[in-house]
Protein backbone atom coordinates (compact mmCIF):
# COMPACT_ATOMS: atom_id res chain seq x y z
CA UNK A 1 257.03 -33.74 0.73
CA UNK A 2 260.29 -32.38 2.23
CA UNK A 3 263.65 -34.00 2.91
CA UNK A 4 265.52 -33.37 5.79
CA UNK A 5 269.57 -32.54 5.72
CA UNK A 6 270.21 -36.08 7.76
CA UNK A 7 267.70 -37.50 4.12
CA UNK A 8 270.16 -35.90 1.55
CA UNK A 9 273.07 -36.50 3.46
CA UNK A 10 272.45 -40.23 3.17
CA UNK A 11 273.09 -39.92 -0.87
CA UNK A 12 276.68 -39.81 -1.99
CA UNK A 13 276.99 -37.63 -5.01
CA UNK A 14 280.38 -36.71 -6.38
CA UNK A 15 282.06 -35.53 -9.22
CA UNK A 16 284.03 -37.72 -11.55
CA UNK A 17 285.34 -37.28 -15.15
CA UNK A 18 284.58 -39.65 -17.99
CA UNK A 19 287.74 -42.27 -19.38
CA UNK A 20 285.75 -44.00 -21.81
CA UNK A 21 281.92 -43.92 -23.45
CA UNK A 22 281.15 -46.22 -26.10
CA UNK A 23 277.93 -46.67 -27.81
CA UNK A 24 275.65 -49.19 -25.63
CA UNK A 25 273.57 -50.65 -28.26
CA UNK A 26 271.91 -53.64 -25.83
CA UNK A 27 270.46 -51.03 -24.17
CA UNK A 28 266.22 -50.74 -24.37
CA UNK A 29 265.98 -47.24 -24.96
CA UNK A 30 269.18 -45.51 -27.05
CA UNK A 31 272.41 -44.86 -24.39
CA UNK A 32 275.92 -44.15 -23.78
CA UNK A 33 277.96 -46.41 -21.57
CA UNK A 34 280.42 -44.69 -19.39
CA UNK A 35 283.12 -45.18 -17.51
CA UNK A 36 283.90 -42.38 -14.87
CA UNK A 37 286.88 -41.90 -12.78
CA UNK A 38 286.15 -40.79 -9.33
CA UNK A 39 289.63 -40.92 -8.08
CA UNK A 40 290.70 -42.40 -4.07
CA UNK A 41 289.01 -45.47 -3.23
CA UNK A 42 285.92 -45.26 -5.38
CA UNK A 43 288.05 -45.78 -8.41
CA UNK A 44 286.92 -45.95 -12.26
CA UNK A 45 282.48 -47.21 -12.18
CA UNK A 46 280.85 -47.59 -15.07
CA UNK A 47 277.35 -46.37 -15.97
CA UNK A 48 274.50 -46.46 -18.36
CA UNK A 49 272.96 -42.95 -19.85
CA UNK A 50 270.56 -42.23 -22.36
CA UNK A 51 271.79 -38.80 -23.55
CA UNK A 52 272.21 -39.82 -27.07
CA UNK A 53 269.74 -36.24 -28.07
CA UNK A 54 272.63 -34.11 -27.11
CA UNK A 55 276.19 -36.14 -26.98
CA UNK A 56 278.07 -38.78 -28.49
CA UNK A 57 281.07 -41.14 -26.89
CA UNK A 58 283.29 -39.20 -28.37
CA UNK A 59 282.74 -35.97 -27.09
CA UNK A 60 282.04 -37.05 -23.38
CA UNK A 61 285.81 -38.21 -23.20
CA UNK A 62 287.58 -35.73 -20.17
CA UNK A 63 283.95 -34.22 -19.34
CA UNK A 64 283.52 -33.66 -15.74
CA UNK A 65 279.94 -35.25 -14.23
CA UNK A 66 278.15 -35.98 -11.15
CA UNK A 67 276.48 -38.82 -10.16
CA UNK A 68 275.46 -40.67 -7.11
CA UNK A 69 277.99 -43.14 -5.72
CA UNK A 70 276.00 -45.32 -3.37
CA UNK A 71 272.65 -46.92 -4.67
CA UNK A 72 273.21 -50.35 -5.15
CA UNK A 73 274.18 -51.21 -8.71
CA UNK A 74 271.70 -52.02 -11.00
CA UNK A 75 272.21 -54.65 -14.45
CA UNK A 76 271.07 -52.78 -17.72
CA UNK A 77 271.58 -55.63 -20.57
CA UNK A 78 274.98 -57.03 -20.12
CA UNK A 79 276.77 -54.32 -17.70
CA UNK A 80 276.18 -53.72 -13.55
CA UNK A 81 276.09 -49.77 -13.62
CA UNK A 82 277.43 -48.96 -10.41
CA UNK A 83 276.37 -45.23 -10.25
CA UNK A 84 273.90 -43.06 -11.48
CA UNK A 85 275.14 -39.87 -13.73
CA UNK A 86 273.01 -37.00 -12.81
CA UNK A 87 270.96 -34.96 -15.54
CA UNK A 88 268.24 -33.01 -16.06
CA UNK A 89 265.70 -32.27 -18.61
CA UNK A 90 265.75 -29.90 -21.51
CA UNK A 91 262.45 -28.61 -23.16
CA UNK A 92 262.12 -31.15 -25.13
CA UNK A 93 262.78 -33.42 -21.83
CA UNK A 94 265.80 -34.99 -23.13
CA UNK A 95 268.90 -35.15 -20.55
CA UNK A 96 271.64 -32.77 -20.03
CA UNK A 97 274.06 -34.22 -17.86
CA UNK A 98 274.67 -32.30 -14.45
CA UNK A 99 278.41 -30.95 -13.90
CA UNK A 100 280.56 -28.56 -12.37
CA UNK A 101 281.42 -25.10 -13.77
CA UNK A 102 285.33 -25.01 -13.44
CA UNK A 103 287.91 -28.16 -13.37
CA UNK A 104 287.36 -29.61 -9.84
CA UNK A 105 289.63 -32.90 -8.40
CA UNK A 106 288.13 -36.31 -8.81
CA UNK A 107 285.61 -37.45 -6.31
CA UNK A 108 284.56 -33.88 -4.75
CA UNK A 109 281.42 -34.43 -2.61
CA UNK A 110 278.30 -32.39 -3.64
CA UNK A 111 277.56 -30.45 -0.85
């Protein structure tokens, strides 16, 4: 299957930066709750990832990410995540998180 440019233009990916991650034990599967800054009118959202394998909520404070700003948000246990935090897998298929190589500003489009 192929996508056209009008297909991936429709999906709103930017870059934010993580505020806050806490441990999101209510979760079904082990994850990291996140709350990512993507600056202007999109604001601070807050997310759901399971990339306990490779970080903790500690170390994801002031990390830069991308995710995708416009699916509808989505309840996981108690929270709405209201974007998804892009990743992909490692050999083992657990998720490395997706972000920029240098410092970019707050709500960047992927493009």
């Amino acid at each position: 299957m192929t996508a056209s440019l009008e297909e991936f233009r429709k999906l709103d990916i930017r870059v934010g930066r993580i505020t806050r991650a806490a441990s999101f034990p209510e979760a079904r599967k082990p994850a990291i709750r996140l709350w990512v800054a993507f600056g202007g009118d999109l604001g601070e959202k807050q997310s759901s990832a399971q990339i306990t394998r490779h970080y903790a909520p500690e170390d994801l404070v002031g990390r830069q990410v991308l995710a995708v700003v416009n699916f509808a948000p989505r309840q996981i246990g108690p929270m709405m995540s209201e974007v998804l935090v892009l990743g992909v897998p490692d050999a083992e298929g657990e998720v490395v998180l997706v972000a920029p190589d240098l410092d970019v500003p707050e709500g960047g489009r992927l493009y």
